[in-house]
N, C-alpha and C. Protein backbone atom coordinates (compact mmCIF):
# COMPACT_ATOMS: atom_id res chain seq x y z
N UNK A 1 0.83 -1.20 0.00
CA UNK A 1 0.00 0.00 0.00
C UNK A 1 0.87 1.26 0.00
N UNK A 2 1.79 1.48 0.94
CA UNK A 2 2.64 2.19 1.03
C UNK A 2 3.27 2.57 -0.47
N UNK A 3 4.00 1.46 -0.82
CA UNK A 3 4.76 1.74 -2.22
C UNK A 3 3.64 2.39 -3.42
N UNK A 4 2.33 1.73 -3.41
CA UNK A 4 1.54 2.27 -4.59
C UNK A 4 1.22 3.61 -3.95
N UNK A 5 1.67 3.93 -2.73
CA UNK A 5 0.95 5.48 -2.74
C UNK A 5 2.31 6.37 -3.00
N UNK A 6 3.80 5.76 -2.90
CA UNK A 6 4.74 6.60 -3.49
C UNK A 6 4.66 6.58 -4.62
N UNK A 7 4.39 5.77 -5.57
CA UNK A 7 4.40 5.77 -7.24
C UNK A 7 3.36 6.67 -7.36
N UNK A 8 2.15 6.85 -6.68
CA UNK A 8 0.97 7.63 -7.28
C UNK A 8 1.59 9.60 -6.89
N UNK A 9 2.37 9.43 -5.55
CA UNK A 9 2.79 10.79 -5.52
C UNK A 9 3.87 11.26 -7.02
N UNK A 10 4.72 10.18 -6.81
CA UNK A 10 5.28 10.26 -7.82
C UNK A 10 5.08 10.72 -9.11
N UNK A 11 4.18 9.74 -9.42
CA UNK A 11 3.67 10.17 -11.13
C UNK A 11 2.93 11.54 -10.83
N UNK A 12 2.31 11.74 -9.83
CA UNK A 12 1.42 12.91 -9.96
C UNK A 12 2.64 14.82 -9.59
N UNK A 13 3.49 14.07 -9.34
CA UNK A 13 4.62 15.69 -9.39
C UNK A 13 5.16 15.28 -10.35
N UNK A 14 5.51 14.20 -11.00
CA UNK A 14 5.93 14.48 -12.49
C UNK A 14 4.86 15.01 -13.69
N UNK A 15 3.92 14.94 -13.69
CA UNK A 15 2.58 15.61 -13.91
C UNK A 15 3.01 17.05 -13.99
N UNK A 16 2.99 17.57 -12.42
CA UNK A 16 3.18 18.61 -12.30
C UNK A 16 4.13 19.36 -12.52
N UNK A 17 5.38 18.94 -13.30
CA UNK A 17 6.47 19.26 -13.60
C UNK A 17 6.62 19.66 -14.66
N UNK A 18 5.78 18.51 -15.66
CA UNK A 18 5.25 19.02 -17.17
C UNK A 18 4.41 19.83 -17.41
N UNK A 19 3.66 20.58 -17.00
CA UNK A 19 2.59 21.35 -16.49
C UNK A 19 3.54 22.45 -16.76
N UNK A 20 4.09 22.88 -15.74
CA UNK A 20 5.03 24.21 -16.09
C UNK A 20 5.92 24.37 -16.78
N UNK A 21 5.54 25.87 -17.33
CA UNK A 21 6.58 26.45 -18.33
C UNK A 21 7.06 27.98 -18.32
N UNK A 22 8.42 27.38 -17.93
CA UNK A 22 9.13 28.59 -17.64
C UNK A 22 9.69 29.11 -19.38
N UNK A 23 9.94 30.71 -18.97
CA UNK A 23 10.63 30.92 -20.49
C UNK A 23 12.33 30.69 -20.77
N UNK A 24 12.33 29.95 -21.56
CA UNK A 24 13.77 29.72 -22.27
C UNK A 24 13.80 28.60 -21.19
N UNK A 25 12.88 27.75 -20.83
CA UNK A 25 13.21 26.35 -20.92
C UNK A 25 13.27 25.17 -21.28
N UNK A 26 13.38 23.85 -20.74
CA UNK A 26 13.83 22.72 -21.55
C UNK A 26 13.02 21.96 -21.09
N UNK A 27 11.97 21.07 -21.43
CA UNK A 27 11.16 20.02 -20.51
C UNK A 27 12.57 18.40 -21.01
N UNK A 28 12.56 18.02 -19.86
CA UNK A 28 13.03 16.85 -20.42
C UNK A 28 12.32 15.84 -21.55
N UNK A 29 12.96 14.84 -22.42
CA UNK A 29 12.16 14.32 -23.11
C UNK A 29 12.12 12.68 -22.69
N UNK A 30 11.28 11.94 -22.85
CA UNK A 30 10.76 10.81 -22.70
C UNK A 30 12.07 10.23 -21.70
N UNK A 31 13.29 9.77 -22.92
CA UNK A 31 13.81 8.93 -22.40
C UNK A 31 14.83 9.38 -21.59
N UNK A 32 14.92 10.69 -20.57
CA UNK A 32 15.21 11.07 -19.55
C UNK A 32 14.81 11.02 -18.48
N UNK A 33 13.61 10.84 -18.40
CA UNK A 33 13.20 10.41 -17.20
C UNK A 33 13.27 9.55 -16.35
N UNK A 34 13.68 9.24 -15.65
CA UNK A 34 14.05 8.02 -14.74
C UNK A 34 12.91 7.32 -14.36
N UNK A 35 13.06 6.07 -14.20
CA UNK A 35 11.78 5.35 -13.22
C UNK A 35 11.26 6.32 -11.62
N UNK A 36 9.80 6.13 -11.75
CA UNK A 36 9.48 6.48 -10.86
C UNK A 36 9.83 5.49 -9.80
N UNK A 37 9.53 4.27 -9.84
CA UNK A 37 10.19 3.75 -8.54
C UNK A 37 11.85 3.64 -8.11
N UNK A 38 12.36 4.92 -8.94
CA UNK A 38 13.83 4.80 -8.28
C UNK A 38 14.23 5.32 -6.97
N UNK A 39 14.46 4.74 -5.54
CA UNK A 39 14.80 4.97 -4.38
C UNK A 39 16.09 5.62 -4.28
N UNK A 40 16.41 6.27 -3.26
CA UNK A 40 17.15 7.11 -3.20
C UNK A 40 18.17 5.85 -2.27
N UNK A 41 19.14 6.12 -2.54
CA UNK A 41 20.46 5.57 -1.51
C UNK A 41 20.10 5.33 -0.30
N UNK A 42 20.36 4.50 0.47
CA UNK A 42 20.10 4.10 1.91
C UNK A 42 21.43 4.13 2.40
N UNK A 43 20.98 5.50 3.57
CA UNK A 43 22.48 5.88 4.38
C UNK A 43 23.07 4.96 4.59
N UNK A 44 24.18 5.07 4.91
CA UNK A 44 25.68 4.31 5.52
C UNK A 44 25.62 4.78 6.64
N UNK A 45 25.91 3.82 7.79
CA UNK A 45 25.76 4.02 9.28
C UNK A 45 27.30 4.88 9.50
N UNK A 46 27.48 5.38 9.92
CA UNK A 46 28.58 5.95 10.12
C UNK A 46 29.80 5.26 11.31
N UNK A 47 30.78 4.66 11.21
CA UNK A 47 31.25 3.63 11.89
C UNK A 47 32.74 4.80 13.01
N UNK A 48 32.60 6.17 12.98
CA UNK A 48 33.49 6.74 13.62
C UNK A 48 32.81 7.31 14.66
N UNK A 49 33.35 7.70 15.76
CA UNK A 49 33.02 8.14 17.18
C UNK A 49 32.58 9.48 17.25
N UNK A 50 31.99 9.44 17.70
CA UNK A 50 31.55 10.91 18.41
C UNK A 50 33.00 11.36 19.07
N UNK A 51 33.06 12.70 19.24
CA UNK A 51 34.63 13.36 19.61
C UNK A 51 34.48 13.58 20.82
N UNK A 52 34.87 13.57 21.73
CA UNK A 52 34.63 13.75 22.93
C UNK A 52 35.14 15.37 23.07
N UNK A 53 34.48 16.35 23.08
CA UNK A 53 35.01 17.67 23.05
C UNK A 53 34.49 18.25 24.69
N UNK A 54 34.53 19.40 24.91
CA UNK A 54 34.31 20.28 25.86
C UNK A 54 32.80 20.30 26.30
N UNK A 55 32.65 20.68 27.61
CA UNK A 55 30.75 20.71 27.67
C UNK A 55 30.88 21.74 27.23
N UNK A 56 29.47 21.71 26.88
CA UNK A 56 29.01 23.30 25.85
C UNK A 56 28.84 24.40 27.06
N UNK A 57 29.02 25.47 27.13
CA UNK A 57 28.99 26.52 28.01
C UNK A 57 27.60 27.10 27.88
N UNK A 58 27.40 28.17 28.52
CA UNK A 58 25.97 29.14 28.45
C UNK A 58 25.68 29.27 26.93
N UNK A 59 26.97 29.90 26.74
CA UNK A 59 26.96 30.66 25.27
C UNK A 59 26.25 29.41 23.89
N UNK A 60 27.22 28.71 24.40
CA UNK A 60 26.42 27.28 23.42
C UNK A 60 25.21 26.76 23.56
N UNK A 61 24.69 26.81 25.16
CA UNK A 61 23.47 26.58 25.14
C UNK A 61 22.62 27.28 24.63
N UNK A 62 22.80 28.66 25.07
CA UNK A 62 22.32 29.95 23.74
C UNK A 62 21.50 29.86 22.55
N UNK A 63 23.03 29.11 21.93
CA UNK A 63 22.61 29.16 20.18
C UNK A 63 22.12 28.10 19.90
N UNK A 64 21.91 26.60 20.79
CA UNK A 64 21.10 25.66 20.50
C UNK A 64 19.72 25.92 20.77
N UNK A 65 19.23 27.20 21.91
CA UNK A 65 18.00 27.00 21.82
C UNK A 65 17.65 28.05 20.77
N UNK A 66 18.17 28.96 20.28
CA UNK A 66 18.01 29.75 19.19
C UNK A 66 17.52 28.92 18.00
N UNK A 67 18.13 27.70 17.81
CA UNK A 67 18.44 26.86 16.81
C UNK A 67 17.12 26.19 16.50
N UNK A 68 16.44 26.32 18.05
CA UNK A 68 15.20 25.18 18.23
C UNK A 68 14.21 26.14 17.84
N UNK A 69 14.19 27.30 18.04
CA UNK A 69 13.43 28.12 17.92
C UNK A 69 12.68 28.40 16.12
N UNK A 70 14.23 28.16 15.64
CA UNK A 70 13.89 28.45 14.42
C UNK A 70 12.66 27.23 13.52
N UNK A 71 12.49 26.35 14.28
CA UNK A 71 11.50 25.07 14.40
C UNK A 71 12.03 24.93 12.93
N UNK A 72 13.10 24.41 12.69
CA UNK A 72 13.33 23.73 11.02
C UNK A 72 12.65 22.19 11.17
N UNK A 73 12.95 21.35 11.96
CA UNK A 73 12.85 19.93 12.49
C UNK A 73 13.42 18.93 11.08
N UNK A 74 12.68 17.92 10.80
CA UNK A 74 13.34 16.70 10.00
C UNK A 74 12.26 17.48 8.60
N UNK A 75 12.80 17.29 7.21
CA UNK A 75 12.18 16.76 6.50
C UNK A 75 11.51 16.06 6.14
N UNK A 76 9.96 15.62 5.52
CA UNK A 76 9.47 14.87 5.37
C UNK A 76 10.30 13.71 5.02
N UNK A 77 9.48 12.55 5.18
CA UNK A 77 9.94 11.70 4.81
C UNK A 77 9.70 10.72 3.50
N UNK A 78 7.81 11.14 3.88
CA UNK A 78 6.85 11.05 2.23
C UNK A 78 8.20 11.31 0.73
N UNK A 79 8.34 9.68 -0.20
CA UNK A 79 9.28 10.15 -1.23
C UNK A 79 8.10 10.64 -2.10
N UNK A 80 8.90 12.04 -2.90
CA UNK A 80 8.21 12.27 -3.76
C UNK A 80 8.96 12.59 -5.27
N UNK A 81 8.36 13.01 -6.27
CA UNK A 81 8.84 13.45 -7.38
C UNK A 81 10.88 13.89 -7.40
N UNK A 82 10.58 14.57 -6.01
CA UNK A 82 11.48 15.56 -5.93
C UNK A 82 12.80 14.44 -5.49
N UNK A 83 12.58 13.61 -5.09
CA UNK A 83 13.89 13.07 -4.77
C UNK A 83 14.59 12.17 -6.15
N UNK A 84 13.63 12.26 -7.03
CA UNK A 84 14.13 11.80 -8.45
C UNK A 84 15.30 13.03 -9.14
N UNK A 85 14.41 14.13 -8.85
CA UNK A 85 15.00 15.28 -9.32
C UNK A 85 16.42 15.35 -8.49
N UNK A 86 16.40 15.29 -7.04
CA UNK A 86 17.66 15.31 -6.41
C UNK A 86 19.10 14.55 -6.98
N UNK A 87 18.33 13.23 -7.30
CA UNK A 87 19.01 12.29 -7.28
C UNK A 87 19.87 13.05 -9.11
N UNK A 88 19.25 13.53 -9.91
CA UNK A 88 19.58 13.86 -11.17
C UNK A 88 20.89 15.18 -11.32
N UNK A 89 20.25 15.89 -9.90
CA UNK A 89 21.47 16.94 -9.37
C UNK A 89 22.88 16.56 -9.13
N UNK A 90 22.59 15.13 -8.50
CA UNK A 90 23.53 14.79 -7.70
C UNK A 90 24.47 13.76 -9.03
N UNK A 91 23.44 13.26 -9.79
CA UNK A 91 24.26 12.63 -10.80
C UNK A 91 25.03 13.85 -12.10
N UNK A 92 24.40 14.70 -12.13
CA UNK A 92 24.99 15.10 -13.61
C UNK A 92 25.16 16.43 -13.34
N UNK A 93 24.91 17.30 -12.13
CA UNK A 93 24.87 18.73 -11.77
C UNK A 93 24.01 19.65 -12.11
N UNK A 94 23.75 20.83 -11.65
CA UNK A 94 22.78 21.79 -11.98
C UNK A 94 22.73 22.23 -13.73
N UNK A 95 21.30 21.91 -14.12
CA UNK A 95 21.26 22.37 -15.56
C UNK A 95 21.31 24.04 -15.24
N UNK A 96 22.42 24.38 -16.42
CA UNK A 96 22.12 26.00 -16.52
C UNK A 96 21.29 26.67 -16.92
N UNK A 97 20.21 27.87 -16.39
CA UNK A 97 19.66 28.36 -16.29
C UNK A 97 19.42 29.01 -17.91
N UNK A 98 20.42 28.99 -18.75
CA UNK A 98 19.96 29.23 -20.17
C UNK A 98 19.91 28.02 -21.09
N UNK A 99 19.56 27.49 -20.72
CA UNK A 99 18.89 25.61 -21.02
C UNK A 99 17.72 25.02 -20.27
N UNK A 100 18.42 25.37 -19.07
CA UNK A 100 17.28 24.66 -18.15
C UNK A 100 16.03 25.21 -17.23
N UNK A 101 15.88 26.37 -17.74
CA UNK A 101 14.78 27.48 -17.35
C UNK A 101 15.45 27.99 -15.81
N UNK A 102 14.65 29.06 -15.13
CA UNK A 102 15.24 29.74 -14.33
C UNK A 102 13.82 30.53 -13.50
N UNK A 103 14.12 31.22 -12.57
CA UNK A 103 12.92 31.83 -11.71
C UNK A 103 13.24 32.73 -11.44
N UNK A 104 13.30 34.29 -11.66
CA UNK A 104 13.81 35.50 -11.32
C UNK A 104 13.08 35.71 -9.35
N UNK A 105 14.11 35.42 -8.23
CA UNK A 105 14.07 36.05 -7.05
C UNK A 105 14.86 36.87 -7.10
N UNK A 106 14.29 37.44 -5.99
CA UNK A 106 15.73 39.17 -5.64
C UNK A 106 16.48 38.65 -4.44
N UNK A 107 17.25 39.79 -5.00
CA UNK A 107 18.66 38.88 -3.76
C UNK A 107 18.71 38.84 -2.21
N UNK A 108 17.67 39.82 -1.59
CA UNK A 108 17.21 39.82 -0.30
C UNK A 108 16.77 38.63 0.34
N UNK A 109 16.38 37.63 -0.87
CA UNK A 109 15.83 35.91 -0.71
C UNK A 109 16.74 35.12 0.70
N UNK A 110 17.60 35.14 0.69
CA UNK A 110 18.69 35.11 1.23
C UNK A 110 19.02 35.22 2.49
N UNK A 111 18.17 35.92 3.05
CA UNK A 111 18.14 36.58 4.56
C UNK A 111 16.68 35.07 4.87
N UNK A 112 15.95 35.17 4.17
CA UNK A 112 14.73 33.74 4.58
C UNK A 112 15.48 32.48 4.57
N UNK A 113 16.24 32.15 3.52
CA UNK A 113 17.24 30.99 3.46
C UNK A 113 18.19 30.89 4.50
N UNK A 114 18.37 31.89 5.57
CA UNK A 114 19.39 31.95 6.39
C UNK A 114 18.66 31.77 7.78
N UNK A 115 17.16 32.22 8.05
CA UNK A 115 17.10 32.87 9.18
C UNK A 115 15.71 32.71 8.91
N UNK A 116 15.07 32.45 8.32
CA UNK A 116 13.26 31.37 8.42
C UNK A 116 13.18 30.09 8.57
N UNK A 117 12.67 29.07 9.12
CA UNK A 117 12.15 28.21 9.22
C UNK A 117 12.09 27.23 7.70
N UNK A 118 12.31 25.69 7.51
CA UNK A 118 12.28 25.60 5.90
C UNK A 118 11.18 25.90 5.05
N UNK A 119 9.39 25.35 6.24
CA UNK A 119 8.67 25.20 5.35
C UNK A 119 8.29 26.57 4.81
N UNK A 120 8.46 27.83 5.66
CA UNK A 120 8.30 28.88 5.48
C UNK A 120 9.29 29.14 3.89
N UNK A 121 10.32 28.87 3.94
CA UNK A 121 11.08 28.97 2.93
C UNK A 121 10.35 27.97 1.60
N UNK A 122 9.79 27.13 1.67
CA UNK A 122 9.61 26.25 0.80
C UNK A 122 7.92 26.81 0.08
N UNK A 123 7.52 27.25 1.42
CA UNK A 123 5.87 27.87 0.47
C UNK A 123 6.49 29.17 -0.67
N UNK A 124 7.48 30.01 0.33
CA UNK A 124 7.36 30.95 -0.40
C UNK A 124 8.08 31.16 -1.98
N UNK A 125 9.21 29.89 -1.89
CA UNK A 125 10.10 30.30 -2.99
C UNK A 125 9.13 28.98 -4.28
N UNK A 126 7.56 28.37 -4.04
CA UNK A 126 7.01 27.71 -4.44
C UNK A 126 5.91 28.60 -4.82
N UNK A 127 5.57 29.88 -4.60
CA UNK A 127 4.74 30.79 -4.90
C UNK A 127 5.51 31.79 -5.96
N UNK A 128 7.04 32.13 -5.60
CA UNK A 128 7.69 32.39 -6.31
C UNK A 128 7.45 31.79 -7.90
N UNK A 129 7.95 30.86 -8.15
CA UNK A 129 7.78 29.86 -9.23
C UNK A 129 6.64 30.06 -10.13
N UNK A 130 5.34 30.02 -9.00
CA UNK A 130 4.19 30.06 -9.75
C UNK A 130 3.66 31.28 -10.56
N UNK A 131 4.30 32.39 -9.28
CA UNK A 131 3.88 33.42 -10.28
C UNK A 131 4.76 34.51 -10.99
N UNK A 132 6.01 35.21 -10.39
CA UNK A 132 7.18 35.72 -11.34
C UNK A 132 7.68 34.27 -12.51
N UNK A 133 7.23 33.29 -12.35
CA UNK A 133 7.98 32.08 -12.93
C UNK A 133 7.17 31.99 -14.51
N UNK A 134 6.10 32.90 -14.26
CA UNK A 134 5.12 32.99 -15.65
C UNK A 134 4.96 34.17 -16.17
N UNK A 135 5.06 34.04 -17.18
CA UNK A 135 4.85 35.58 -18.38
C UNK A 135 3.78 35.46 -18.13
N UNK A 136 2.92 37.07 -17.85
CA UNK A 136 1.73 37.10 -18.30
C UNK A 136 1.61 39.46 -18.05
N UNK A 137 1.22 39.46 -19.89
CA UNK A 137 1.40 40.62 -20.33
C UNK A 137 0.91 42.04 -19.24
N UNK A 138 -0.15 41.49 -18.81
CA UNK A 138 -1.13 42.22 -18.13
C UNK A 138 -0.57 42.63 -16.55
N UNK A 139 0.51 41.40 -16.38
CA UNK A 139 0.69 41.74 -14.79
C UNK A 139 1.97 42.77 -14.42
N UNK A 140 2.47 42.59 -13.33
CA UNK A 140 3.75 43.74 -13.05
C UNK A 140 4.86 43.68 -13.28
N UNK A 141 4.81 44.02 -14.41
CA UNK A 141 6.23 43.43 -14.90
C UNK A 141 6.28 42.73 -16.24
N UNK A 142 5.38 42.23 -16.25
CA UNK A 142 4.85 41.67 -17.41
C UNK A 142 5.06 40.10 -16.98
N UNK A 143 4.58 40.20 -15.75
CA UNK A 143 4.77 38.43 -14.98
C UNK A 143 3.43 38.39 -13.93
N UNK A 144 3.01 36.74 -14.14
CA UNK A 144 1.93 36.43 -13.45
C UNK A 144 2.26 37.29 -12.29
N UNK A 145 1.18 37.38 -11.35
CA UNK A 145 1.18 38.34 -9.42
C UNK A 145 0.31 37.10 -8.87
N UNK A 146 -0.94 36.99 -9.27
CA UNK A 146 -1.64 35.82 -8.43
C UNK A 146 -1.49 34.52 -9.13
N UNK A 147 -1.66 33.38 -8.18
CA UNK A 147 -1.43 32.18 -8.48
C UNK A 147 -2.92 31.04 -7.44
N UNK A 148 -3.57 30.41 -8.06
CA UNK A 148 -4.28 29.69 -7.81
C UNK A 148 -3.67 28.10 -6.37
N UNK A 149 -3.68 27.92 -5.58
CA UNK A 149 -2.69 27.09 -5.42
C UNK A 149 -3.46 26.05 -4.43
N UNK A 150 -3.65 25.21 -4.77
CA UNK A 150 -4.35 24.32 -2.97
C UNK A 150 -3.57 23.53 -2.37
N UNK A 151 -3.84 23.54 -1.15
CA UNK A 151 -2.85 22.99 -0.27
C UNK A 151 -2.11 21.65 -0.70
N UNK A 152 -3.07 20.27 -1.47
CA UNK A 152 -1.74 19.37 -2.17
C UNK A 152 -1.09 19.86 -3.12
N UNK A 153 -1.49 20.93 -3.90
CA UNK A 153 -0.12 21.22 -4.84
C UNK A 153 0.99 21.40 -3.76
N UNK A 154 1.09 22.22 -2.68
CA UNK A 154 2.36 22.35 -1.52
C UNK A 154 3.11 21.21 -1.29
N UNK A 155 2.17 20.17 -1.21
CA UNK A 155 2.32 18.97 -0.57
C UNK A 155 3.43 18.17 -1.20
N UNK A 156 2.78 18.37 -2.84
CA UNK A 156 3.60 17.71 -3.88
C UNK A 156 4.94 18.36 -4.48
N UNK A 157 4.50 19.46 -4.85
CA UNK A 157 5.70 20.23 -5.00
C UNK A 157 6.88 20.50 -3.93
N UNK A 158 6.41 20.64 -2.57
CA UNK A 158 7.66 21.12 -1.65
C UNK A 158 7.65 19.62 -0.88
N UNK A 159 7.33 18.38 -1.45
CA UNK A 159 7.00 17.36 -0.47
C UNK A 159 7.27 17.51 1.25
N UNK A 160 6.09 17.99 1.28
CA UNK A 160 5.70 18.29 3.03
C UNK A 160 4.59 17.75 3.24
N UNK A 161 4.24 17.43 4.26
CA UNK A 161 2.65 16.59 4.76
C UNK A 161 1.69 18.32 5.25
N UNK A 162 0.80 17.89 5.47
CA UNK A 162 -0.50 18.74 5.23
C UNK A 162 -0.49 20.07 6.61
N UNK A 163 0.04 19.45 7.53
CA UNK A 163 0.13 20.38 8.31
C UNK A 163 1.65 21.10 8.55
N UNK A 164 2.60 20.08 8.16
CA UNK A 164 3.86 21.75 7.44
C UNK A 164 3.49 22.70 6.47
N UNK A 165 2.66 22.59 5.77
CA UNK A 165 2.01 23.10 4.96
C UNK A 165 1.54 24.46 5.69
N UNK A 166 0.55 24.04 6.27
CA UNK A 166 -0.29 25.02 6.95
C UNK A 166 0.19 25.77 8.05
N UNK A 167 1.54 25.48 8.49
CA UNK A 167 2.40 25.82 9.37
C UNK A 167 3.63 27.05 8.67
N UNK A 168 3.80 26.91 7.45
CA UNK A 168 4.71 27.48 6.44
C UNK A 168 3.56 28.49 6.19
N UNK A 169 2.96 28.29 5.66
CA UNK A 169 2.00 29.46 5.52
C UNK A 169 1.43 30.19 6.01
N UNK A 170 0.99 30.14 6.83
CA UNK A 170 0.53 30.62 8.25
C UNK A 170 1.86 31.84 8.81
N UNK A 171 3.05 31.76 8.72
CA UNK A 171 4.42 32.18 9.02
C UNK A 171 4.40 33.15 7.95
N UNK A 172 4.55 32.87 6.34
CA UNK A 172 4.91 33.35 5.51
C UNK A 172 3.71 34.64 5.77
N UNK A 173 2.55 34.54 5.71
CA UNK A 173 1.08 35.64 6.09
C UNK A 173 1.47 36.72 6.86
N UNK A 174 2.04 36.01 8.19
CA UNK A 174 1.89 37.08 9.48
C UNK A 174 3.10 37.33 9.52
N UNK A 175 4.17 36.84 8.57
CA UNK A 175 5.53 37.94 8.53
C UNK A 175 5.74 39.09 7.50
N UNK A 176 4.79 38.81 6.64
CA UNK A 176 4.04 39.71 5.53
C UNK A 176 4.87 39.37 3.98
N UNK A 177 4.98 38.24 3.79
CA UNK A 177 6.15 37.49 2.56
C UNK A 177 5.01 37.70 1.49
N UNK A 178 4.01 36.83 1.95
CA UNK A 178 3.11 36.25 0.67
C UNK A 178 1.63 37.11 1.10
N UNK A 179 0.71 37.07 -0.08
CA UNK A 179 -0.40 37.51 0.02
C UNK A 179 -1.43 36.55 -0.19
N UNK A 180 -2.93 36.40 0.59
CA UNK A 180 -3.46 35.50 -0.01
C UNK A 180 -4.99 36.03 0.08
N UNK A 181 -5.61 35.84 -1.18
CA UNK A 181 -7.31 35.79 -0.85
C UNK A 181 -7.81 34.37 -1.37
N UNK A 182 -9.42 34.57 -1.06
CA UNK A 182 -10.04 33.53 -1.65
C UNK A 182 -10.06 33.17 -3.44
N UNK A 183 -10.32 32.15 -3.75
CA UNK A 183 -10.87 31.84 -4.95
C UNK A 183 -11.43 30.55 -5.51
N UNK A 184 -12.49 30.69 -5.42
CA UNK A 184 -13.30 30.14 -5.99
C UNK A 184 -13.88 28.42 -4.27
N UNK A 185 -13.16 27.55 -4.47
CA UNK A 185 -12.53 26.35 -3.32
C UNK A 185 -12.00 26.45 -2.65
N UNK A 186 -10.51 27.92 -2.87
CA UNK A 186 -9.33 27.54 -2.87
C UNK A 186 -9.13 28.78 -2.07
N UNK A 187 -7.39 28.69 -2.60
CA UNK A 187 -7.09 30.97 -2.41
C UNK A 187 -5.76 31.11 -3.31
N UNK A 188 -5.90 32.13 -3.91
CA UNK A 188 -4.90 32.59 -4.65
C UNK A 188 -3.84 33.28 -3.98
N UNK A 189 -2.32 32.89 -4.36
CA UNK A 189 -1.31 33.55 -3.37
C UNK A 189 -0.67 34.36 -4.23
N UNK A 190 0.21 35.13 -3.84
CA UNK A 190 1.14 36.35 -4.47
C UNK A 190 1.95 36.51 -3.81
N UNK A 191 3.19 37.16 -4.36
CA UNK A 191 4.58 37.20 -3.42
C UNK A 191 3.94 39.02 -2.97
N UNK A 192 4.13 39.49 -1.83
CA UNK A 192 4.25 41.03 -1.49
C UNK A 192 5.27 42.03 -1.51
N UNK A 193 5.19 42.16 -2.89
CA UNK A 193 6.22 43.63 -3.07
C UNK A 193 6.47 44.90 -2.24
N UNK A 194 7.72 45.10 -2.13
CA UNK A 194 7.74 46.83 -1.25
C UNK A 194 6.94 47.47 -2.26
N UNK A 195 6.70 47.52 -3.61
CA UNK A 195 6.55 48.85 -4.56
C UNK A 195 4.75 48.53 -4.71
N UNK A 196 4.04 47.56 -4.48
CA UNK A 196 2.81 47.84 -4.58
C UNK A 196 2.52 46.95 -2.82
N UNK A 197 1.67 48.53 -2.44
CA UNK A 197 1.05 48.70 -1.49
C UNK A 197 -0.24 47.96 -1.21
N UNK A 198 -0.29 47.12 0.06
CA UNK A 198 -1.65 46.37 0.29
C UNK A 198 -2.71 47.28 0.04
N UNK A 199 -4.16 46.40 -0.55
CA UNK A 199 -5.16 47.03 -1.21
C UNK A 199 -6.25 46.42 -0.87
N UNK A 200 -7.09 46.86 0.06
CA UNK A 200 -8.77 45.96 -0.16
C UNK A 200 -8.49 44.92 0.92
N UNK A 201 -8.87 43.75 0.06
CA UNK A 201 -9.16 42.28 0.92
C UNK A 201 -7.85 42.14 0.77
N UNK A 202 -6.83 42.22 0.08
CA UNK A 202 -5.29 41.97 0.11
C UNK A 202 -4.80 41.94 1.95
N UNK A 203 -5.37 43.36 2.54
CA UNK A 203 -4.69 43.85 3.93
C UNK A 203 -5.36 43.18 4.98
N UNK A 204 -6.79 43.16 4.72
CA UNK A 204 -7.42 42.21 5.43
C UNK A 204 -7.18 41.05 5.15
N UNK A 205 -6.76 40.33 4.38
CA UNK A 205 -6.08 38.79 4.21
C UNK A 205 -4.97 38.93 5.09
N UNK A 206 -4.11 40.00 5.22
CA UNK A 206 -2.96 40.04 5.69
C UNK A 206 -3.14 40.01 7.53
N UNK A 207 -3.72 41.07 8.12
CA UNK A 207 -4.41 41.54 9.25
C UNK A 207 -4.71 40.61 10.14
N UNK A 208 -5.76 39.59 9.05
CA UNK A 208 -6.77 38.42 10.06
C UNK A 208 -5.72 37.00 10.38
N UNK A 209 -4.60 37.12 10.16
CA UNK A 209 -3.98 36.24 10.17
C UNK A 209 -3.07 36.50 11.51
């Protein structure tokens, strides 16, 4: 049961992989794709000692509870799409960005990658994607702003279970990263620019959170 529900995540983020289209990119073709039931490496126990070093002082205790604070915890464990993709990194290296499509973030990104929480990091640079990641004439810039998104697309795309999900998002809202209203089932998200100012239900999306 287990295994047919990794093949079904599986096939269904490779789905979602073909689905998007970035500009000046490359979809892989057929016979690149790897089996979906390819497993990832099973660690090696590590056969060397722990070091016997110094007790940790105040100061160390400090930055471990700092550390806890930042609530990163374990990665899912659910395999998904994405560990195929890992595994393709790890075999042949990063495709370049003028081949292999690309996602315009700003370089401030960086300070969240350092100093947010992952899933927080993982909704937002997954909203990223969806919507600077698409041309569309009408918007700012001349790139999608809103994006349609329900909670298993998160699931699948950033493989996280349902309540990192809602835990990442929830963070990303009330630190003021992302924007979200209703639509339609669902809610449409947006990254929040310094240069356009909350508007309407935008602030109250923001507020009630």
């Amino acid at each position: 049961m287990r295994r047919k529900k990794r093949t079904d995540d599986a096939a269904a983020f490779e789905k979602l992989m073909w689905e998007r289209q970035y500009l000046g990119g490359r979809f892989p073709e057929p016979s690149e794709e790897p089996s979906a039931d390819v497993q990832p490496p099973p660690e090696q126990p590590s056969t060397q000692e722990a070091p016997h070093g110094p007790e940790p002082t105040e100061g160390d205790s400090q930055d471990l509870l700092e550390g806890d604070r930042r609530g990163r915890g374990k990665r899912s464990d659910k395999v998904t799409g994405l560990h195929i993709v890992l595994q393709q990194i790890q075999r042949d290296g990063f495709p370049h960005p003028a081949t292999g499509g690309f996602v315009m973030v700003p370089r401030v990104i960086k300070a969240l990658l350092c100093l947010e929480p992952l899933a927080v990091i993982q909704v937002v640079f997954e909203i990223f994607e969806q919507t600077v990641g698409w041309e569309d004439k009408q918007g700012l810039h001349g790139r999608r702003e809103w994006a349609r998104l329900p909670l298993r697309h998160f699931e699948l795309a950033c493989g996280m279970d349902n309540m990192q999900v809602l835990r990442g998002l929830k963070r990303a809202m009330q630190r003021g990263y992302i924007l979200r209203r209703p639509r339609l089932d669902s809610f449409e998200y947006a990254i929040r620019w310094a240069e356009s100012p909350l508007r309407g239900s935008e602030k109250d999306s923001l507020e009630s959170t």
